[in-house]
PDB file of N, CA and C in Angstrom:
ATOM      1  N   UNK A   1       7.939  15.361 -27.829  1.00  0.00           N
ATOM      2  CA  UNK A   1       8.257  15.427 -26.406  1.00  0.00           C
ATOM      3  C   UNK A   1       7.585  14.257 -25.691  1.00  0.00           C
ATOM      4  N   UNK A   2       8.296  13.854 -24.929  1.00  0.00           N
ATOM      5  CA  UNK A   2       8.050  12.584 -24.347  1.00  0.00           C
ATOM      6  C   UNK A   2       7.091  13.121 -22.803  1.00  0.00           C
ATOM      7  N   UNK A   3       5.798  12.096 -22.231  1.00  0.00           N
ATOM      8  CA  UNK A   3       5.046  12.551 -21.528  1.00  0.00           C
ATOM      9  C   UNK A   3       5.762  11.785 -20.059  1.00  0.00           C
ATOM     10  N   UNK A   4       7.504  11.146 -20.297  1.00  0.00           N
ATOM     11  CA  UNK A   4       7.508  10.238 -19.061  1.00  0.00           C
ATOM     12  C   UNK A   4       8.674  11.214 -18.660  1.00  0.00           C
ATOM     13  N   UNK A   5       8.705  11.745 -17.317  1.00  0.00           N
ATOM     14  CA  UNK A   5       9.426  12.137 -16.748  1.00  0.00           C
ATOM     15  C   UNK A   5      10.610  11.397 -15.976  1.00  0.00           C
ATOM     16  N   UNK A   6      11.831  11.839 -16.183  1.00  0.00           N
ATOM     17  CA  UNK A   6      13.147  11.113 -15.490  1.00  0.00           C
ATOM     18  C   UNK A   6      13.085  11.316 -13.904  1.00  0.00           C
ATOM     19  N   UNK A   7      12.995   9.467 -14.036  1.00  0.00           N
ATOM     20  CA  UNK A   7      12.829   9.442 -12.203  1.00  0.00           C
ATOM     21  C   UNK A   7      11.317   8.721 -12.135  1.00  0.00           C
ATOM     22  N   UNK A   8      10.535   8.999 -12.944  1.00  0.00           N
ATOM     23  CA  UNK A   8       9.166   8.497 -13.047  1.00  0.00           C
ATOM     24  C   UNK A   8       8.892   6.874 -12.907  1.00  0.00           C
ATOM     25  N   UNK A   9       7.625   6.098 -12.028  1.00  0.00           N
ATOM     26  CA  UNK A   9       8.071   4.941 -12.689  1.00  0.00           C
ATOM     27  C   UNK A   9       7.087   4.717 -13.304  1.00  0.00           C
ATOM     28  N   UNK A  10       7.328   3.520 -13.734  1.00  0.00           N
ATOM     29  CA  UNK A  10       6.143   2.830 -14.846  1.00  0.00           C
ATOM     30  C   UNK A  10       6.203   1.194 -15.125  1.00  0.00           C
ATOM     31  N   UNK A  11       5.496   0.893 -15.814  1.00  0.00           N
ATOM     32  CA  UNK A  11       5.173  -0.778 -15.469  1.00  0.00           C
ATOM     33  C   UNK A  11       4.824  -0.964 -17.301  1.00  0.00           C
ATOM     34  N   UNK A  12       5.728  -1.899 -17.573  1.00  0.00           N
ATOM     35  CA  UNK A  12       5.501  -2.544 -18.969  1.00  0.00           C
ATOM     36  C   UNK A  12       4.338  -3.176 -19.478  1.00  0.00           C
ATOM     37  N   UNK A  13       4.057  -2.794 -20.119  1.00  0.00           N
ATOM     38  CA  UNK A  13       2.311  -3.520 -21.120  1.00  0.00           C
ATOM     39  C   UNK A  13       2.727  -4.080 -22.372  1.00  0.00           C
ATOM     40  N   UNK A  14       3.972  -4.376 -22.839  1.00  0.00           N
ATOM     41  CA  UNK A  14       4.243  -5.354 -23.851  1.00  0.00           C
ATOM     42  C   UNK A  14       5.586  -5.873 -23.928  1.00  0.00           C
ATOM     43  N   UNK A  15       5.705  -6.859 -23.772  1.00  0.00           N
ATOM     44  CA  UNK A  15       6.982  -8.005 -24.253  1.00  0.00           C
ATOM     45  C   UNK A  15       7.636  -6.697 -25.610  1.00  0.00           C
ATOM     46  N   UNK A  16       9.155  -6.958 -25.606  1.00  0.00           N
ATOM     47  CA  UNK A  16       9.662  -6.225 -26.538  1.00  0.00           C
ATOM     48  C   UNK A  16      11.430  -7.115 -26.800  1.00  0.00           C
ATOM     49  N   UNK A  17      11.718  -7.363 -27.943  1.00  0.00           N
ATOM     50  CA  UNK A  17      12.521  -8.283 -28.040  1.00  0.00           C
ATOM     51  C   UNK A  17      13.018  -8.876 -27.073  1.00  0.00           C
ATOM     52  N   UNK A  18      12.094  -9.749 -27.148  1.00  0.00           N
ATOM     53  CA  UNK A  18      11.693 -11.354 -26.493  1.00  0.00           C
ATOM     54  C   UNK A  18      12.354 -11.020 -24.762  1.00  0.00           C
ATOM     55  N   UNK A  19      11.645  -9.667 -24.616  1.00  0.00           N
ATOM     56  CA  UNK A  19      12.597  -9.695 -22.810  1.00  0.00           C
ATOM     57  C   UNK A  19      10.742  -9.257 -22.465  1.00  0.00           C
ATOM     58  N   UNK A  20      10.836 -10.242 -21.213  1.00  0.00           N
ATOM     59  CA  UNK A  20       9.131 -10.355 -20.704  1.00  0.00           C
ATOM     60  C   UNK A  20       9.086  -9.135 -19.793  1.00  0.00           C
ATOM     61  N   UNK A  21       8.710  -7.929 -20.538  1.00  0.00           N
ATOM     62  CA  UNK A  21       8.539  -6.322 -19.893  1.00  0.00           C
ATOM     63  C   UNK A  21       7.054  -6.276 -19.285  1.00  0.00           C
ATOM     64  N   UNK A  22       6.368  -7.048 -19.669  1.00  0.00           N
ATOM     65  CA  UNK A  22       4.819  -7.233 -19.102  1.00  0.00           C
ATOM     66  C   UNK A  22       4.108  -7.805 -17.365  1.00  0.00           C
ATOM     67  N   UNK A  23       3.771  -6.153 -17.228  1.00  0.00           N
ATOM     68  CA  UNK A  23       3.990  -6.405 -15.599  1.00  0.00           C
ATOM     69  C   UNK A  23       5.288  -5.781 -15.077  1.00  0.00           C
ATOM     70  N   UNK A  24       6.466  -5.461 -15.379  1.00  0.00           N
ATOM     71  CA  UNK A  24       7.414  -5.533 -14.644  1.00  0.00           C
ATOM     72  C   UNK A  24       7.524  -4.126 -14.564  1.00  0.00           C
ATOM     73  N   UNK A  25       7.795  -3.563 -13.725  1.00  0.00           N
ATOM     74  CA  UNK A  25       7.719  -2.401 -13.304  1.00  0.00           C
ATOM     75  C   UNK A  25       9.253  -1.748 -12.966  1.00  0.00           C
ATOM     76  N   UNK A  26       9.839  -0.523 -13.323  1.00  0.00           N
ATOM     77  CA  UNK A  26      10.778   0.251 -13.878  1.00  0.00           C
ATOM     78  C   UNK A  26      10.853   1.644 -13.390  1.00  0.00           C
ATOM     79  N   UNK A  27      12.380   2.523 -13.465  1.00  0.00           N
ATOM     80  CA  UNK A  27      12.572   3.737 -13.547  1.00  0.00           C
ATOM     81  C   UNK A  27      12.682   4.433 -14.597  1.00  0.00           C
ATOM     82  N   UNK A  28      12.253   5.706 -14.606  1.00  0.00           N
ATOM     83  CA  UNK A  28      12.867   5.969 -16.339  1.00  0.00           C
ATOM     84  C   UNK A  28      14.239   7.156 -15.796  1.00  0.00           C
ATOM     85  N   UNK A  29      14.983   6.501 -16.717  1.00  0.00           N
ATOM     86  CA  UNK A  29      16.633   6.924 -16.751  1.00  0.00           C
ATOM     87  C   UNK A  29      16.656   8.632 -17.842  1.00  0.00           C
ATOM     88  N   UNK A  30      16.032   8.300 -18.849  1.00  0.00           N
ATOM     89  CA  UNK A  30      16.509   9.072 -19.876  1.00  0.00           C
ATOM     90  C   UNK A  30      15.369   8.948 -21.123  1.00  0.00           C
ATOM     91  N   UNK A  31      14.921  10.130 -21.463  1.00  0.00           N
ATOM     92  CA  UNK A  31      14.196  10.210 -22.370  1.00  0.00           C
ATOM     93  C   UNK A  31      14.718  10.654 -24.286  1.00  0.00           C
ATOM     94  N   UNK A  32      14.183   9.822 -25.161  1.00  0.00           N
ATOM     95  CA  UNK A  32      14.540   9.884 -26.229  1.00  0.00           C
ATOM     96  C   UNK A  32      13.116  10.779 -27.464  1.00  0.00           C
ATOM     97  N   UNK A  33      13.159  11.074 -28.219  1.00  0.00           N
ATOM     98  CA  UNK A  33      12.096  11.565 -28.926  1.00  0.00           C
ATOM     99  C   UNK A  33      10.910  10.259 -28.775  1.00  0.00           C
ATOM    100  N   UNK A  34      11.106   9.181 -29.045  1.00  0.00           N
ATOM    101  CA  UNK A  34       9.790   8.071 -28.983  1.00  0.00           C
ATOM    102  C   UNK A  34       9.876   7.256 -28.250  1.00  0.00           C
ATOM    103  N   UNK A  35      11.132   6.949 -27.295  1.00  0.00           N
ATOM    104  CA  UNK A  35      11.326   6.332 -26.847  1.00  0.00           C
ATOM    105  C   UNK A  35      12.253   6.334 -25.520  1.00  0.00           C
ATOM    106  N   UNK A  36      12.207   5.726 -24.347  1.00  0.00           N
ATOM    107  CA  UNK A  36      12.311   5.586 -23.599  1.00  0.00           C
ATOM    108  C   UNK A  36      13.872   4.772 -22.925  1.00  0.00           C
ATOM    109  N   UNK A  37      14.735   4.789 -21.790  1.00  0.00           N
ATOM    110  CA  UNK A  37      15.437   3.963 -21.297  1.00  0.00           C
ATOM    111  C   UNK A  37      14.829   4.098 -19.470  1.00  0.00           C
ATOM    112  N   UNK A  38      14.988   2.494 -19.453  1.00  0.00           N
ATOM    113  CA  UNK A  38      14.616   2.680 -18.107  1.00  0.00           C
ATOM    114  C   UNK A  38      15.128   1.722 -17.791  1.00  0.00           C
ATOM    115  N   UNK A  39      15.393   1.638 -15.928  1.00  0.00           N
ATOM    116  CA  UNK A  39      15.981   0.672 -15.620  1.00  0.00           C
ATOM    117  C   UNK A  39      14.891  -0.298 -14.527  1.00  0.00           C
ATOM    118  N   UNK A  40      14.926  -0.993 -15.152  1.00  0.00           N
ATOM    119  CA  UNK A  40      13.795  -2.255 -14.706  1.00  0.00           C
ATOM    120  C   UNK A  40      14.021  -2.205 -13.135  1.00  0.00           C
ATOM    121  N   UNK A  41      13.373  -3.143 -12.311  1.00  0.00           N
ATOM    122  CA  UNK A  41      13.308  -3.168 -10.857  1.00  0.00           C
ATOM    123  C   UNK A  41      14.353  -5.139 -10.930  1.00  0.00           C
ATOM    124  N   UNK A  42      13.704  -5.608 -11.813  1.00  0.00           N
ATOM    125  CA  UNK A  42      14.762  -7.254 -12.176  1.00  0.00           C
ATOM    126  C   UNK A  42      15.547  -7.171 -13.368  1.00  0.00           C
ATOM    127  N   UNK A  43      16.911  -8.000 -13.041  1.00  0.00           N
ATOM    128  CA  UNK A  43      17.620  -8.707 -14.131  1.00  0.00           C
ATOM    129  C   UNK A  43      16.994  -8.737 -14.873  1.00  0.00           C
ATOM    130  N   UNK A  44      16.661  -8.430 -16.492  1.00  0.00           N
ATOM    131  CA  UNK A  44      15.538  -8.642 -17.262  1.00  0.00           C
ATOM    132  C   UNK A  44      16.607  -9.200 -18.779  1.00  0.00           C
ATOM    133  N   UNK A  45      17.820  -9.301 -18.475  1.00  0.00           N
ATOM    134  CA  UNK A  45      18.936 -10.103 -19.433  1.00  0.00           C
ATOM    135  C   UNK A  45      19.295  -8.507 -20.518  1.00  0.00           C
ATOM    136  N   UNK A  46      18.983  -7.342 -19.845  1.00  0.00           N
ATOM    137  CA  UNK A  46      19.106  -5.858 -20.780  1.00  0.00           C
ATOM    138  C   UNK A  46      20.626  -5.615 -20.974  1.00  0.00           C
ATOM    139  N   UNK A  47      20.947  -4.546 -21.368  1.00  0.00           N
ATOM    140  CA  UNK A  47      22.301  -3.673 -20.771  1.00  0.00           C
ATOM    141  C   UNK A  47      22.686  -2.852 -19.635  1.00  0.00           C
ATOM    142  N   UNK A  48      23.321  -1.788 -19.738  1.00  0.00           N
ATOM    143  CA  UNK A  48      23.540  -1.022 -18.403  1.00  0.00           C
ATOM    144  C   UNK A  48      22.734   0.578 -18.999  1.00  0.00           C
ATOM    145  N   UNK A  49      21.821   0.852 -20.080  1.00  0.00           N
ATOM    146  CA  UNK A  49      21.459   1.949 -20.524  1.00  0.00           C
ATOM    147  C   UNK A  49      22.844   2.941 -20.638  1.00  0.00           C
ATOM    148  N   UNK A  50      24.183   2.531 -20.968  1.00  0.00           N
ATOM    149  CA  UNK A  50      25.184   3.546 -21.073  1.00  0.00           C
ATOM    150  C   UNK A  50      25.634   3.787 -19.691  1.00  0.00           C
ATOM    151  N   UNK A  51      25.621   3.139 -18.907  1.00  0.00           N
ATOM    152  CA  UNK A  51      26.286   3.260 -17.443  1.00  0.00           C
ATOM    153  C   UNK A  51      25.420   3.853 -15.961  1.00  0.00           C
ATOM    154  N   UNK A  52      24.245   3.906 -16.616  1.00  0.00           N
ATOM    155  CA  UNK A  52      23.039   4.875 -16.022  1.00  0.00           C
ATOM    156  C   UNK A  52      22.682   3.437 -14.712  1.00  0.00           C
ATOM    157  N   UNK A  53      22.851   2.280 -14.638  1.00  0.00           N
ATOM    158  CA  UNK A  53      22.223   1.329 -13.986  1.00  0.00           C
ATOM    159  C   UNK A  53      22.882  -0.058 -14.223  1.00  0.00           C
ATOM    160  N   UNK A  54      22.592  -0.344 -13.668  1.00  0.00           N
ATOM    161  CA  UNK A  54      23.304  -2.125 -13.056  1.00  0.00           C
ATOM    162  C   UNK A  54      23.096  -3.100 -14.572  1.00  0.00           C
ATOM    163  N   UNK A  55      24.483  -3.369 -15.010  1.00  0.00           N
ATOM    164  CA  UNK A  55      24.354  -4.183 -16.180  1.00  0.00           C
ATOM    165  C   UNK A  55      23.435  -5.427 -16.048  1.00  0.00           C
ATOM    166  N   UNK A  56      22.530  -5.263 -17.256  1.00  0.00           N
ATOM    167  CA  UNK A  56      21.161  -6.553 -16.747  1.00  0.00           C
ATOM    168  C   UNK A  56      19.694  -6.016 -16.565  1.00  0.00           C
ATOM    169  N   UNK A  57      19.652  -4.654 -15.964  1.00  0.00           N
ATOM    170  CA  UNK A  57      18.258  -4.312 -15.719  1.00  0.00           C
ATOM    171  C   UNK A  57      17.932  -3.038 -16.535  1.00  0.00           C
ATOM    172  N   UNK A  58      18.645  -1.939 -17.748  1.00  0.00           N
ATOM    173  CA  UNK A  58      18.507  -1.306 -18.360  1.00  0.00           C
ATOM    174  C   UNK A  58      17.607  -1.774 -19.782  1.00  0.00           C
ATOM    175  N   UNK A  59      17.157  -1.630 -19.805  1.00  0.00           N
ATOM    176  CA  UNK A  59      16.480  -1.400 -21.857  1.00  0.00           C
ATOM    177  C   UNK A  59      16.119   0.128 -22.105  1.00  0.00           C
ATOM    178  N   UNK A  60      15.671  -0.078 -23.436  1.00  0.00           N
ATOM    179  CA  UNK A  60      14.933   1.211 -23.769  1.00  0.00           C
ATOM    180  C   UNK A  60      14.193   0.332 -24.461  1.00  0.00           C
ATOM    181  N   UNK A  61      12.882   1.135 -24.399  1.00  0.00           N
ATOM    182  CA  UNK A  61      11.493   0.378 -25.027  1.00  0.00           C
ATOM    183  C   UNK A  61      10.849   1.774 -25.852  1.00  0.00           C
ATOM    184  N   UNK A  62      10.458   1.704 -26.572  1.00  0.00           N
ATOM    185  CA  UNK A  62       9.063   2.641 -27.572  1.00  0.00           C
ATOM    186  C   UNK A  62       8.254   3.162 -26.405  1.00  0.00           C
ATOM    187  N   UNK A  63       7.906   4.374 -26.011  1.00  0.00           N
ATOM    188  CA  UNK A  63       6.729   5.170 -25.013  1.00  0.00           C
ATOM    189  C   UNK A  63       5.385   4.488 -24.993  1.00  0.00           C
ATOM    190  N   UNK A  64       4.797   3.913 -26.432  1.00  0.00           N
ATOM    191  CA  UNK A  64       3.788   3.298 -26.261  1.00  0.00           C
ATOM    192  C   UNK A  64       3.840   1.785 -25.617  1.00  0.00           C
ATOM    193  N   UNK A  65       4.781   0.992 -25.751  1.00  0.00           N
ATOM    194  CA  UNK A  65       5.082   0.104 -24.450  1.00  0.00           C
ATOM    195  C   UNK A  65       4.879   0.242 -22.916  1.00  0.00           C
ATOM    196  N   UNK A  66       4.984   1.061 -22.436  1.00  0.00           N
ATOM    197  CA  UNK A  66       4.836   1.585 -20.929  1.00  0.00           C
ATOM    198  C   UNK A  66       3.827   2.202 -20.440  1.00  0.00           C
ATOM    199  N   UNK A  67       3.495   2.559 -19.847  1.00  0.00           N
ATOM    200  CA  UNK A  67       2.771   3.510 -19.081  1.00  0.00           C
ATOM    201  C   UNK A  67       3.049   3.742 -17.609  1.00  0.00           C
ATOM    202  N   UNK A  68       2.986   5.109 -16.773  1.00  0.00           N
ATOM    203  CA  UNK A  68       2.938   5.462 -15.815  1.00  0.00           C
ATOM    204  C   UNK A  68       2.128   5.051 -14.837  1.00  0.00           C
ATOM    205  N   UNK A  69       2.680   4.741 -13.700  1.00  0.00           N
ATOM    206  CA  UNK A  69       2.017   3.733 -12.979  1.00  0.00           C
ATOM    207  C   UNK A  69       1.284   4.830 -12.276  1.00  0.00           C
ATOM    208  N   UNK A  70       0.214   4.780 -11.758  1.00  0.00           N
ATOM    209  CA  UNK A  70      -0.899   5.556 -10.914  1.00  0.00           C
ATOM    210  C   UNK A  70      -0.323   6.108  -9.645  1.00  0.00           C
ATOM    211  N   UNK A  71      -0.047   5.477  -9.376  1.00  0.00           N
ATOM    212  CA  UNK A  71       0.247   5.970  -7.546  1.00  0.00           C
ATOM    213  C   UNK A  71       1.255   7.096  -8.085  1.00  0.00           C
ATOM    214  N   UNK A  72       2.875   7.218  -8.537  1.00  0.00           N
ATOM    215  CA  UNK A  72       3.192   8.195  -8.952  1.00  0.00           C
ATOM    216  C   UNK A  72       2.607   9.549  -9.916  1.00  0.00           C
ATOM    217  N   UNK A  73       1.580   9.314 -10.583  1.00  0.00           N
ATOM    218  CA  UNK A  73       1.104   9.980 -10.758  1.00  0.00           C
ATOM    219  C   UNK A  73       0.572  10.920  -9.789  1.00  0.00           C
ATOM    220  N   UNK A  74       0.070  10.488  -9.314  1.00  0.00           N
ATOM    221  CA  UNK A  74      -1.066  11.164  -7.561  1.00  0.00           C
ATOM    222  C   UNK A  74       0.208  11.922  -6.804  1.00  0.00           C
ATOM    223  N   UNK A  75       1.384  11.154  -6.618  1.00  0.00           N
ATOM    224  CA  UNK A  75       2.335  11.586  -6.044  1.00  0.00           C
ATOM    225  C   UNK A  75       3.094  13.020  -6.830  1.00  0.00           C
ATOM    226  N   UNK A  76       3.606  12.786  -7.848  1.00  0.00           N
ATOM    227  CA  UNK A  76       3.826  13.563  -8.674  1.00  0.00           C
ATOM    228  C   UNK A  76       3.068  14.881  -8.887  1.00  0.00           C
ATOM    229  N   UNK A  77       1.378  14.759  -8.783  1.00  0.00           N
ATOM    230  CA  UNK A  77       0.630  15.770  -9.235  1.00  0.00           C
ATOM    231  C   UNK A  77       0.694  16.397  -7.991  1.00  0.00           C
ATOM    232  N   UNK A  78       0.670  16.250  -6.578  1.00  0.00           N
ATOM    233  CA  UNK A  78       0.860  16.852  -5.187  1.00  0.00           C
ATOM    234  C   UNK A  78       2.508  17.382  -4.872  1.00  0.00           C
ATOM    235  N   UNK A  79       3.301  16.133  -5.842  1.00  0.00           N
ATOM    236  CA  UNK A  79       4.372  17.210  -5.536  1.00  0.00           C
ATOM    237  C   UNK A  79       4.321  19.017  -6.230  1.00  0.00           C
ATOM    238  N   UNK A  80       3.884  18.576  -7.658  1.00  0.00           N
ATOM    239  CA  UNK A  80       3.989  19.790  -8.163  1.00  0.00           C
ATOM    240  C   UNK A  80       2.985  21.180  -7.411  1.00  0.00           C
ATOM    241  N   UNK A  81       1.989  20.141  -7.100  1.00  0.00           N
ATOM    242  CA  UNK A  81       1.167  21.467  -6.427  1.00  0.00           C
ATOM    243  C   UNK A  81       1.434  21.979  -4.953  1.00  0.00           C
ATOM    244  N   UNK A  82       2.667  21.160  -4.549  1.00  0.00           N
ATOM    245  CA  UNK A  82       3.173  22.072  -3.205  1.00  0.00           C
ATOM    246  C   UNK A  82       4.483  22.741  -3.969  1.00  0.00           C
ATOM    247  N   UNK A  83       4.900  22.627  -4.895  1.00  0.00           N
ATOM    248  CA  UNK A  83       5.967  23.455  -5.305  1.00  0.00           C
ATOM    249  C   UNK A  83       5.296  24.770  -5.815  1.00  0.00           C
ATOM    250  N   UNK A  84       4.363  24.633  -6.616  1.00  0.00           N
ATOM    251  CA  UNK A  84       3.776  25.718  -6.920  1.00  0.00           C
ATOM    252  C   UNK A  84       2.774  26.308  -5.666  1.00  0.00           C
ATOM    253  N   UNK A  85       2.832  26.005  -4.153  1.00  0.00           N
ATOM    254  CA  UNK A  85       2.251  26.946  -3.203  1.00  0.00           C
ATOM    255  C   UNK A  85       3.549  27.525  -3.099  1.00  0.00           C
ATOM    256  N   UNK A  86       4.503  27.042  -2.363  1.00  0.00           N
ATOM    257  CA  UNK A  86       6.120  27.295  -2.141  1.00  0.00           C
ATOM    258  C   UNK A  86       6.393  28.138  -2.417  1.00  0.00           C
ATOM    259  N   UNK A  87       6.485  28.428  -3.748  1.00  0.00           N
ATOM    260  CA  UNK A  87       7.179  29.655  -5.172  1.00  0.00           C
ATOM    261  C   UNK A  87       6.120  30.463  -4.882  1.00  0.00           C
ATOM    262  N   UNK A  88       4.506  30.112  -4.612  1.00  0.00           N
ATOM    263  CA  UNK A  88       3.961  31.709  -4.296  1.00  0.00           C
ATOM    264  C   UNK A  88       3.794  32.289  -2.990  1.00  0.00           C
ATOM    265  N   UNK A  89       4.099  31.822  -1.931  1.00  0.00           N
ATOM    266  CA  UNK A  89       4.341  31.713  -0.506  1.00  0.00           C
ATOM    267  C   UNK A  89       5.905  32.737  -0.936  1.00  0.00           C
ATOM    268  N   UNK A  90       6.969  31.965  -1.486  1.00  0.00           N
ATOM    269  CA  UNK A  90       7.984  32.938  -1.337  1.00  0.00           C
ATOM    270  C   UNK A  90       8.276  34.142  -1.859  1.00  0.00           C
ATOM    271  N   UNK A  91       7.683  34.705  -3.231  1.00  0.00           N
ATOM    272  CA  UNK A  91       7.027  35.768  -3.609  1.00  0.00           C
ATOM    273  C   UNK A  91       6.157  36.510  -3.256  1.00  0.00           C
ATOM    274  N   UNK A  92       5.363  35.794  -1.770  1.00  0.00           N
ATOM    275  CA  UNK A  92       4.363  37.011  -0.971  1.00  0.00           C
ATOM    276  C   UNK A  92       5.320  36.623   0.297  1.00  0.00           C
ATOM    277  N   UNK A  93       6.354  36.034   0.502  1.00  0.00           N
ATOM    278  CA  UNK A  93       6.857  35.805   2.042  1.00  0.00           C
ATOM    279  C   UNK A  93       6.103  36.983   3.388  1.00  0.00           C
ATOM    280  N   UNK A  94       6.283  38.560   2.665  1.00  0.00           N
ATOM    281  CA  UNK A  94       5.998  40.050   3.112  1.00  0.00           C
ATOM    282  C   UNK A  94       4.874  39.996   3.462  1.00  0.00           C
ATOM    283  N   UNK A  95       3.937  39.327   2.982  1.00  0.00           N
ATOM    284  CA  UNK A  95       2.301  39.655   3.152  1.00  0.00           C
ATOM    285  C   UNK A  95       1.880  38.409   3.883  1.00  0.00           C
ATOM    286  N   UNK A  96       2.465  37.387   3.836  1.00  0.00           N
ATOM    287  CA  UNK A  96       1.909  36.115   4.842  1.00  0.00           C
ATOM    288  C   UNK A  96       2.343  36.576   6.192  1.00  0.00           C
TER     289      UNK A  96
END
């Protein structure tokens, strides 16, 4: 199971057939068992990931290539923890 969530972004930490992913920062489209498709933020000379994004800025790279960029993280971890007040707010709606 893959730890990158669709919609997530993330920023490349290694060159991967010869397309300069280092630094460049991305969406992730679609998750694979080890690996990843995402669609870059530049032309990076890719495909269209199967129609998911603008022919040119798609690849799929290996999970250990990438990492999750911080700020979504922070974002991400506050979204989940107002979803999980939400869901128990609406299961006590009666008692609030």
């Amino acid at each position: 199971m893959t730890k990158f969530k669709i919609g997530a972004r993330v920023i490349g930490i290694k060159d991967v057939d010869g397309k300069g992913l280092v630094g460049l920062k991305g969406t992730i489209l679609h998750n694979y068992a080890f690996s990843t498709a995402i669609k870059w933020d530049k032309d990076m000379g890719g495909h269209d990931c199967d129609g998911l994004c603008k022919d040119g800025y798609g690849w799929e790279v290996h999970n250990r290539h990438i990492r999750l960029l911080p700020q979504n993280d922070i974002i991400q971890k506050l979204k989940e923890s107002m979803l999980r007040w939400l869901k128990i707010y609406m299961q006590n709606k009666d008692y609030y």
